[in-house]
Protein backbone atom coordinates (compact mmCIF):
# COMPACT_ATOMS: atom_id res chain seq x y z
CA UNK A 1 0.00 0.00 0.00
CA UNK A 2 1.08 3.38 -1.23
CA UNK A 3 0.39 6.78 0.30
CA UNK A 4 1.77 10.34 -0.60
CA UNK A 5 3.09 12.24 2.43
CA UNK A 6 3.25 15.89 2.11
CA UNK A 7 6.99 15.89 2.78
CA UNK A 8 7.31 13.93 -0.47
CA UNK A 9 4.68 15.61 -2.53
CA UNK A 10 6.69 18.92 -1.89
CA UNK A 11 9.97 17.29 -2.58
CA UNK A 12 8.89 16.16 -5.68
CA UNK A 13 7.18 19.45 -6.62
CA UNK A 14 10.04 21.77 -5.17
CA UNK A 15 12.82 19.53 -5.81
CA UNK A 16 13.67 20.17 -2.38
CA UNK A 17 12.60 19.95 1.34
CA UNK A 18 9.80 22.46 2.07
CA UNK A 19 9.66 23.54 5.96
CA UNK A 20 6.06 25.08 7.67
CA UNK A 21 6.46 28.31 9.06
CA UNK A 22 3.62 28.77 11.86
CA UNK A 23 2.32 31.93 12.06
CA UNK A 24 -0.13 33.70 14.80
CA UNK A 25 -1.66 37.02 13.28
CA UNK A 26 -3.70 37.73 16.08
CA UNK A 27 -6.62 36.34 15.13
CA UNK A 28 -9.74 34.93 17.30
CA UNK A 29 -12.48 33.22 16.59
CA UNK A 30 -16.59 33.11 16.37
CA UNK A 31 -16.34 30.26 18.84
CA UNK A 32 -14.52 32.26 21.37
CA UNK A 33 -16.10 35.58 21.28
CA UNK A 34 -19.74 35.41 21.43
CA UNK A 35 -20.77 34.88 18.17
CA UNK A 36 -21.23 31.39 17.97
CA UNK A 37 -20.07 30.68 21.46
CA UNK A 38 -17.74 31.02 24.16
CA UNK A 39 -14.57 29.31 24.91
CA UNK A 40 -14.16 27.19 21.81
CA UNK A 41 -13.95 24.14 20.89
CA UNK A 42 -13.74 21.50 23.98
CA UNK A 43 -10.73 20.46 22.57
CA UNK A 44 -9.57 23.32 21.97
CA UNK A 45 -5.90 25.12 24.39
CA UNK A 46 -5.71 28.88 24.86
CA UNK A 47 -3.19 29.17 22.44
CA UNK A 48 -6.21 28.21 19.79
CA UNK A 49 -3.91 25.35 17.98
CA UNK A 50 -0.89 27.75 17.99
CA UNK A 51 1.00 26.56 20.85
CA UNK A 52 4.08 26.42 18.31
CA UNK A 53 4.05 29.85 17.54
CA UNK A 54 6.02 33.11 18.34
CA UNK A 55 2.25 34.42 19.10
CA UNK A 56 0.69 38.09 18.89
CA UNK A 57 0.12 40.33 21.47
CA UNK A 58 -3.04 41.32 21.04
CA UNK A 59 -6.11 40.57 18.53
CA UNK A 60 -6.19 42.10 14.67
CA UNK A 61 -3.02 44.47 15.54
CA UNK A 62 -0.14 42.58 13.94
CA UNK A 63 1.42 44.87 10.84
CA UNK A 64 3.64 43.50 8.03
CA UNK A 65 6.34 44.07 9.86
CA UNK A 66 5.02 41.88 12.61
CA UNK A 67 4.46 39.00 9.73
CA UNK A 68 7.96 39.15 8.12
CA UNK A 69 9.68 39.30 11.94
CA UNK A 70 7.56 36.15 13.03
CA UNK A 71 8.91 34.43 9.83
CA UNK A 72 12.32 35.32 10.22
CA UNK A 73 12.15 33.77 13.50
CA UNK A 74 10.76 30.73 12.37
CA UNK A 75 12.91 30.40 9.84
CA UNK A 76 16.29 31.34 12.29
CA UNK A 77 14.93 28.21 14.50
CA UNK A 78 15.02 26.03 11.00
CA UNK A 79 18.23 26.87 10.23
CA UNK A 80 20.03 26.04 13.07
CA UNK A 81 19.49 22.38 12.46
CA UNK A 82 18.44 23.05 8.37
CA UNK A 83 19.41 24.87 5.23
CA UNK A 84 16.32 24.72 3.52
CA UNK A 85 15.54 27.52 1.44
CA UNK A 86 12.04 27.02 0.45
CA UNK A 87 8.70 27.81 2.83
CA UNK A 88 5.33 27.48 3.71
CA UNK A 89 3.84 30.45 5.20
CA UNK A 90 1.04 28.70 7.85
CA UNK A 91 -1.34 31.25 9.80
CA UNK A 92 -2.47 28.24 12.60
CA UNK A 93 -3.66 29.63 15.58
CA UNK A 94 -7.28 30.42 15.38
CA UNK A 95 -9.73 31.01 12.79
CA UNK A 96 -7.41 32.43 10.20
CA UNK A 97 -10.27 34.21 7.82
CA UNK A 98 -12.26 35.83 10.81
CA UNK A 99 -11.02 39.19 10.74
CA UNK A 100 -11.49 42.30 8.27
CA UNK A 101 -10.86 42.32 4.85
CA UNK A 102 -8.24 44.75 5.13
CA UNK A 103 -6.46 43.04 7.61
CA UNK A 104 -6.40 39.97 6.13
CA UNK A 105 -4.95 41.74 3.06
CA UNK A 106 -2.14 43.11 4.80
CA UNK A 107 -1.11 40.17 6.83
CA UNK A 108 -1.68 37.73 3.97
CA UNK A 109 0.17 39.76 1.16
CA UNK A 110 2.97 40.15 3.99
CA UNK A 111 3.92 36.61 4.01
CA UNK A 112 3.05 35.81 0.50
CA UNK A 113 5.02 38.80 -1.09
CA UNK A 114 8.51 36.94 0.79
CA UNK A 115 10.88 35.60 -1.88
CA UNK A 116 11.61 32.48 -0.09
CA UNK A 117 7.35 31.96 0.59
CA UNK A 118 5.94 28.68 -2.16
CA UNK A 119 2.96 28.44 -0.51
CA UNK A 120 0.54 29.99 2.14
CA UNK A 121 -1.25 27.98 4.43
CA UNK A 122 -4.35 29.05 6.20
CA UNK A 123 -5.71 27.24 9.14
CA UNK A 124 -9.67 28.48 8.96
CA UNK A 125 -13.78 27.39 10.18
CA UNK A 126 -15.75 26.03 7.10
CA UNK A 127 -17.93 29.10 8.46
CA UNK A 128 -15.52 31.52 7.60
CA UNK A 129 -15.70 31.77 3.90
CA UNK A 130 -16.91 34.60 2.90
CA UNK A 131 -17.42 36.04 -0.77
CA UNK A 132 -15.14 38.72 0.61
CA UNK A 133 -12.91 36.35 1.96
CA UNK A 134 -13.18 33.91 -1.58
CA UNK A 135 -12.47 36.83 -3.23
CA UNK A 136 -9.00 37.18 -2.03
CA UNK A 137 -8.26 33.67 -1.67
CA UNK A 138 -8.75 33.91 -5.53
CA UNK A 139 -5.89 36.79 -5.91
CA UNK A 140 -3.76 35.28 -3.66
CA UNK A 141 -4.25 31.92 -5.28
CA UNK A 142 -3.17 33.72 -8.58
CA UNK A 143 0.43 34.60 -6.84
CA UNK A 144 1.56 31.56 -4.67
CA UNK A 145 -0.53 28.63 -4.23
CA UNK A 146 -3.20 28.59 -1.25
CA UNK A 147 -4.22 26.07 1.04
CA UNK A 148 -6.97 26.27 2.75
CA UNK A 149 -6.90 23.59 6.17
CA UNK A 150 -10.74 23.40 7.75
CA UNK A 151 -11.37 21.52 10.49
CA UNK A 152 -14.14 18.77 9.99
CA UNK A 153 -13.04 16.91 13.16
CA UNK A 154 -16.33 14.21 12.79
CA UNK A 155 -19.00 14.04 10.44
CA UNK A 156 -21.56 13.35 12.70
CA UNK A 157 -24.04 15.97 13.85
CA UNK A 158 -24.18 14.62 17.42
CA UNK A 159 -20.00 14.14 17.74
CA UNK A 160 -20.02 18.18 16.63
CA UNK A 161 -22.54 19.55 18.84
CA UNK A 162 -20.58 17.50 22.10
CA UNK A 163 -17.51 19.13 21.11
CA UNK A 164 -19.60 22.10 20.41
CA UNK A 165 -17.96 23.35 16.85
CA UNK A 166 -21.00 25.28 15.73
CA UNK A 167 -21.28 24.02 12.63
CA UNK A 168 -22.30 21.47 10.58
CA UNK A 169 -20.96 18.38 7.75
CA UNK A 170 -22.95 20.38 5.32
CA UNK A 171 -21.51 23.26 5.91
CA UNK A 172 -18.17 22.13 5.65
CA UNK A 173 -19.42 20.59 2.22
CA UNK A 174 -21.04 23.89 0.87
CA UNK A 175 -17.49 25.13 1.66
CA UNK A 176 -14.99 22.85 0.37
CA UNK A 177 -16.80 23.01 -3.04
CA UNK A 178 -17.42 27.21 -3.20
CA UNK A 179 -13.63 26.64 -2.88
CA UNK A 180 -12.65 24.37 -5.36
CA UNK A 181 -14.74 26.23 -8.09
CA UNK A 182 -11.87 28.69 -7.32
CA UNK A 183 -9.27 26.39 -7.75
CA UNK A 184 -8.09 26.66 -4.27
CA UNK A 185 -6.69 23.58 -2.29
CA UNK A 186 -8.61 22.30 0.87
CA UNK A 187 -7.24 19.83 3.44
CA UNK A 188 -9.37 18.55 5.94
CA UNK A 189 -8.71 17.95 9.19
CA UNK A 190 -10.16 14.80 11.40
CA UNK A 191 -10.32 13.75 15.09
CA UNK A 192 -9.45 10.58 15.62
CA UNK A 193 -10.83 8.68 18.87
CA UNK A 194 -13.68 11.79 19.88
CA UNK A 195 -15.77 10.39 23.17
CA UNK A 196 -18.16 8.15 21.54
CA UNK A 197 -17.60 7.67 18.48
CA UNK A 198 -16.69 3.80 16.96
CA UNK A 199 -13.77 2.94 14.49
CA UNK A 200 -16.75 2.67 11.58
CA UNK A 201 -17.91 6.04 12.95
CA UNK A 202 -14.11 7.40 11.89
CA UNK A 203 -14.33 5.97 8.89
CA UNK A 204 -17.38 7.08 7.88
CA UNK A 205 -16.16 10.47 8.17
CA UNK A 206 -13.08 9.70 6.57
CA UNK A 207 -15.11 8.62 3.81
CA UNK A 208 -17.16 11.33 3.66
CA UNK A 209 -14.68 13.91 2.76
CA UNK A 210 -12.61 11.45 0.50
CA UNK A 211 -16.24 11.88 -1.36
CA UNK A 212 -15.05 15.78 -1.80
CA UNK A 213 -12.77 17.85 -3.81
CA UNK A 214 -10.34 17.92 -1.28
CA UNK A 215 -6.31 17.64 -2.16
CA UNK A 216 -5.29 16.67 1.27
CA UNK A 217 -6.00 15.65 4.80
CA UNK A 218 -5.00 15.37 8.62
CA UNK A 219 -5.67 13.00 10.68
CA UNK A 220 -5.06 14.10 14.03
CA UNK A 221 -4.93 11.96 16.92
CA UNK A 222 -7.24 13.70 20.16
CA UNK A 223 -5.32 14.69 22.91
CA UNK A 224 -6.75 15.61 25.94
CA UNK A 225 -5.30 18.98 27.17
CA UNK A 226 -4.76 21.11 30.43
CA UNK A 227 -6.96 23.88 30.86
CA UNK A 228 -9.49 22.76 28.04
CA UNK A 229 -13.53 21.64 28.65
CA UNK A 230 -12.26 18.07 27.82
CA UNK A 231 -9.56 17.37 30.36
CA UNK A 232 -12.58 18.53 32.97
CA UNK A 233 -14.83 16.11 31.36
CA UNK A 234 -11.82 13.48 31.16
CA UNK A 235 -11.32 14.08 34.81
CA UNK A 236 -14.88 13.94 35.74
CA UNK A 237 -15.73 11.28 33.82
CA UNK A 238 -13.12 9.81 32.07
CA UNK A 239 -13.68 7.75 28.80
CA UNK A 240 -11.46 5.10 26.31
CA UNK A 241 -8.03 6.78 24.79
CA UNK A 242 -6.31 5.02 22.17
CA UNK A 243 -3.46 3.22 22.94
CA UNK A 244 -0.77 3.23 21.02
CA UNK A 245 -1.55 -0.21 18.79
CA UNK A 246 -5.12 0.53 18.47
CA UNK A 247 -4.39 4.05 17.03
CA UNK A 248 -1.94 2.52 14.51
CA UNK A 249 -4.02 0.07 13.66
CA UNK A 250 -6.93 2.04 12.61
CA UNK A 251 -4.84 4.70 10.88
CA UNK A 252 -3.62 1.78 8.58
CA UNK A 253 -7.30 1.24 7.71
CA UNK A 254 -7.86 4.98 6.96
CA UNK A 255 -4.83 4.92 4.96
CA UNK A 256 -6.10 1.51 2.63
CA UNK A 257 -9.20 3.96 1.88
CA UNK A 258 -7.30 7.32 1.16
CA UNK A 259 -6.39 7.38 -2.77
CA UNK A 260 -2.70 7.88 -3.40
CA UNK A 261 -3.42 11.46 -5.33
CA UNK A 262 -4.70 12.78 -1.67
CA UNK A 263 -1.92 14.27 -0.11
CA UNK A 264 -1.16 13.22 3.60
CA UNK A 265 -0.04 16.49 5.86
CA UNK A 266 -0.38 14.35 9.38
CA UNK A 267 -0.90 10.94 10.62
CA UNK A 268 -0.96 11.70 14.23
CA UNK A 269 -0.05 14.59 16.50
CA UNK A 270 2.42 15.75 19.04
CA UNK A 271 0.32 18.60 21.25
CA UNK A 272 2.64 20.51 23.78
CA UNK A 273 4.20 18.07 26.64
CA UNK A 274 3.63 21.02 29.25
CA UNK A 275 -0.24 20.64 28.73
CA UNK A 276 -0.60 17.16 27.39
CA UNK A 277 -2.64 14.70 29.93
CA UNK A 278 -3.57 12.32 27.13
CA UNK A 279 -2.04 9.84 25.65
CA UNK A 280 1.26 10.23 26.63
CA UNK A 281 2.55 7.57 24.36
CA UNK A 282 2.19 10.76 21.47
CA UNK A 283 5.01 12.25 22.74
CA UNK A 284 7.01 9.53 21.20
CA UNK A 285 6.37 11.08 17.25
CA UNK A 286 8.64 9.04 15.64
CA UNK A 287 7.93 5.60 16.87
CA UNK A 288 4.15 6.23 16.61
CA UNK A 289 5.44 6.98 12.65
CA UNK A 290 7.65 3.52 12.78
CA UNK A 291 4.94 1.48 13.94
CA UNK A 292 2.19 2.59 11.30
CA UNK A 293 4.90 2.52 8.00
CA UNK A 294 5.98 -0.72 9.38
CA UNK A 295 2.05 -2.00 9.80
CA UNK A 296 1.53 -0.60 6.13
């Protein structure tokens, strides 16, 4: 069985290795500030899936300047130990389309408009797609190429409303294709092992999205994190994590159903150690990699 990683997809694209720059341009998100709901998702940290950032101080006030200098750090860290000379620009932390037009302009075309920038990356809600916001996907997409990453997570109405996501599969569907009549990329992200929810549950939503124009996927592995509305429901009432061999062994069967043009950007995850609870064996990246190539 075959499967095409993003690390080799970019190789063979670029010629060359092709590092991820995380970026935090001080965005938030309709789940955190009233108008959708409050506090986020339940599996959601502070940090608003940015915890490897250099981080913003303060919402929607991050200039060009601010961009560029987070890159440049990012890029210092990579080549201490790299000389890669090719980048993704990736604005993770929050919902990376919930802002003003204008801002997203500014901070956009500041990454974009760097030499040593192939591709921007932008971690967004299936909510957040405005015909504004489509509109300048489109321009951008007409410079560099654009990803767009939206979190599916599950495909099942009653998985999303415990995690409380505040939206829908349909929604994510309307989405995906108002995006790929512009010829921009999606990747979807998944949750696997959500409270509740079977193997054939996982795979049904893994096979729902494979049924859309998508060009790549995540599959992230949950982890249970300090400070979030699922460690207190963990704690309170705690239910089945993965171990390690069951994890593997069901990422194998995603990966017989995943065609070999869909591009692979994660298999797992490796959340930060300071607020990981759950599983602990996902520290341990690499031999969580070893044991699913070696299962394959």
């Amino acid at each position: 069985m075959k499967y095409t990683s993003v690390n080799e997809y970019l190789k063979n694209k670029y010629g060359e290795k092709v590092y991820k720059l995380s970026i935090d341009a001080g965005m938030t998100c309709p789940n955190r500030d009233g108008t959708i709901g409050r506090g986020g998702c339940i599996f959601c940290s502070e940090g608003g899936s940015g915890d490897f950032t250099f981080g913003a101080e303060k919402p929607y006030a991050c200039t060009k300047k601010d961009i560029k200098l987070q890159l440049d750090k990012a890029k210092a860290l990579i080549s201490s130990k790299s000389d890669c000379k090719k980048f993704i620009a990736y604005f993770q932390a929050y919902t990376n389309t919930y802002a003003p037009i204008d801002y997203l302009k500014e901070v956009f075309y500041a990454a974009i408009e760097c030499p040593e920038i192939e591709i921007l990356s932008i971690a967004t809600r299936c909510d957040c797609i405005s015909e504004e916001v489509l509109s300048l996907l489109r321009e951008l997409n007409r410079i560099k190429p654009v990803w767009v990453e939206m979190g599916l997570q599950s495909m099942h109405l009653k998985t999303l409303e415990f995690i409380k996501c505040g939206y829908t599969f349909e929604d994510f569907k309307e989405s995906t294709l108002r995006l790929d009549r512009e010829g921009i990329e999606v990747i979807a992200h998944l949750i696997l092992g959500l409270p509740g929810e079977t193997e054939e549950m996982m795979l049904q939503s893994l096979d729902s999205v494979l049924a859309l124009p998508i060009q790549g996927i995540k599959l992230q592995l949950l982890h249970i994190l300090k400070g979030t509305e699922l460690a207190r429901i963990y704690e309170e009432n705690p239910f089945h994590i993965f171990s390690m061999e069951e994890y593997c062994s069901l990422v194998v069967r995603c990966l017989k159903r995943i065609p070999p043009d869909i591009v692979i950007h994660r298999l797992t995850g490796d959340g930060p150690r300071r607020l990981l609870i759950e599983p602990e064996w996902s520290t341990d990246k690499k031999r969580v990699l070893n044991t699913i190539n070696k299962s394959i």
